[in-house]
Protein backbone atom coordinates (compact mmCIF):
# COMPACT_ATOMS: atom_id res chain seq x y z
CA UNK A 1 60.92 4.31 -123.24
CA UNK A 2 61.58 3.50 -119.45
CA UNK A 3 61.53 6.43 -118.37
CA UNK A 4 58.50 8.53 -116.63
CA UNK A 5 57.90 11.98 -116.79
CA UNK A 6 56.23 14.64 -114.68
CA UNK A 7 53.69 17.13 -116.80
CA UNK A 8 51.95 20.01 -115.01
CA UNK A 9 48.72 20.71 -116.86
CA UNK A 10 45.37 21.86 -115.59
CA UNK A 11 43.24 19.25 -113.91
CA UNK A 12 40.90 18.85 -116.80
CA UNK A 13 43.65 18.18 -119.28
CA UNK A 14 45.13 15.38 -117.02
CA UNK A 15 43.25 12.20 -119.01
CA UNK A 16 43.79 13.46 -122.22
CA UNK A 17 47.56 14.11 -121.70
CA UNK A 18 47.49 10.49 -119.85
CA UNK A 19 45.63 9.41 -123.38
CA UNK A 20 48.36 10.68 -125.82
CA UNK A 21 51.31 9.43 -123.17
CA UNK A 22 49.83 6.21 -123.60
CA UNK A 23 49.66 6.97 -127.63
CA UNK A 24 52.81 8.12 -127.91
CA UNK A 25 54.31 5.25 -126.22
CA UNK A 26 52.54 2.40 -128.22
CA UNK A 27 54.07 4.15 -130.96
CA UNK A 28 57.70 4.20 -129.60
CA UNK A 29 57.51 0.24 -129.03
CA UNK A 30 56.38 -0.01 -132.69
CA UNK A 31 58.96 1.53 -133.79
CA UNK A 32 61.34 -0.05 -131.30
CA UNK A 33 60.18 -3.39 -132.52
CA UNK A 34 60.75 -2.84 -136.29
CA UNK A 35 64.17 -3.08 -134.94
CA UNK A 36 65.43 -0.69 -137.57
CA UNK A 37 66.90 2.31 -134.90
CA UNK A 38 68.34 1.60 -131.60
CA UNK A 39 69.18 5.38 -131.01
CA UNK A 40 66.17 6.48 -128.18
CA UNK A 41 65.93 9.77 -129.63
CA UNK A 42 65.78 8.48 -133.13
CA UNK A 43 63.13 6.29 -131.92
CA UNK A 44 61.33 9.13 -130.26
CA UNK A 45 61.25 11.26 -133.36
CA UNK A 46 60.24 8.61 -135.33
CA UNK A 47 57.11 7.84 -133.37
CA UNK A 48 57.03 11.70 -133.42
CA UNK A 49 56.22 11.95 -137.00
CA UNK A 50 54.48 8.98 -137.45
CA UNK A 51 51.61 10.61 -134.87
CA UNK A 52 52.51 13.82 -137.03
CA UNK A 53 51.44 11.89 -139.89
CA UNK A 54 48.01 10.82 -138.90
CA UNK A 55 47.04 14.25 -137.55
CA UNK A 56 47.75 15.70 -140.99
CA UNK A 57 45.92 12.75 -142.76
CA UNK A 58 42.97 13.55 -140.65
CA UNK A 59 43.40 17.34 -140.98
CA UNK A 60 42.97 16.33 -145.07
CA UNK A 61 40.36 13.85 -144.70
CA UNK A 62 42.28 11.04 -146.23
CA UNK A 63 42.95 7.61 -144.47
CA UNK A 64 40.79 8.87 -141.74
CA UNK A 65 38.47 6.43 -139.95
CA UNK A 66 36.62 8.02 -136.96
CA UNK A 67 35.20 4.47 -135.65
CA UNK A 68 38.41 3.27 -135.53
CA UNK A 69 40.07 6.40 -133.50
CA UNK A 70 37.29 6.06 -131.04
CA UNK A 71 38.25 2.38 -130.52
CA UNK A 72 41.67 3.32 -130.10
CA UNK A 73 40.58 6.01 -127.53
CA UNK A 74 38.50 3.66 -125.57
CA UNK A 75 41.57 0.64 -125.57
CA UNK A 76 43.98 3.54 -124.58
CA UNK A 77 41.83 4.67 -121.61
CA UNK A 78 41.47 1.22 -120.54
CA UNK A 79 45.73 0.62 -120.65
CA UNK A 80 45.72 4.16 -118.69
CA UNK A 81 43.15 3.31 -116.02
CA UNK A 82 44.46 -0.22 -115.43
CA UNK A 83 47.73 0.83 -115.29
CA UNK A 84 46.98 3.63 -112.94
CA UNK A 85 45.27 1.11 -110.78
CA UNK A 86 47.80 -1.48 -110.51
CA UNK A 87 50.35 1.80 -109.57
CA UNK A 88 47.80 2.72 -106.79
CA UNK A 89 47.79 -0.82 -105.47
C-alpha cells in the first residue's frame, strides 16, 4: 500500500516472510482495483480475509490446487528477487 515495513525474523524465515509480503500485497491491489473500498485499512482487512480464506479452503481440501500454489510461489519469488535486485542497484 506505499508504505514499507521493517520485520525482524530469524534469518531463515527472511524469504518466506519476503514471499507472503509479496502475497499479501498482490492481494491488496486486487482489492484496490475492484474499486469497491478506498479506506486502506478496509482494504487491508479485506485482502486479510481473502488470504484467510484460501488457507482454510486448503486446511479442508476443497478448491485446493497444489500445482497452481507452487506456480504462484515460484512467480512470487521471481517479483521478490527482481525487485530486491533493482533496490540493490
Amino acid at each position: 500500500m506505499g508504505r514499507d515495513f521493517c520485520v525482524t525474523c530469524p534469518n531463515e524465515e527472511e524469504e518466506e516472510i519476503q514471499l507472503a509480503a509479496a502475497y499479501l500485497d498482490k492481494k491488496i491491489q486486487e482489492v484496490r482495483a475492484e474499486g469497491k473500498f478506498v479506506d486502506s485499512d478496509r482494504i487491508a482487512i479485506i485482502a486479510a480475509l481473502g488470504i484467510t480464506h484460501e488457507l482454510l479452503m486448503m486446511r479442508h481440501g476443497t478448491g485446493f490446487d497444489i500445482d497452481e500454489f507452487k506456480r504462484r510461489i515460484v512467480s512470487l519469488k521471481k517479483k521478490v528477487d527482481d525487485a530486491i535486485t533493482k533496490k540493490e542497484a
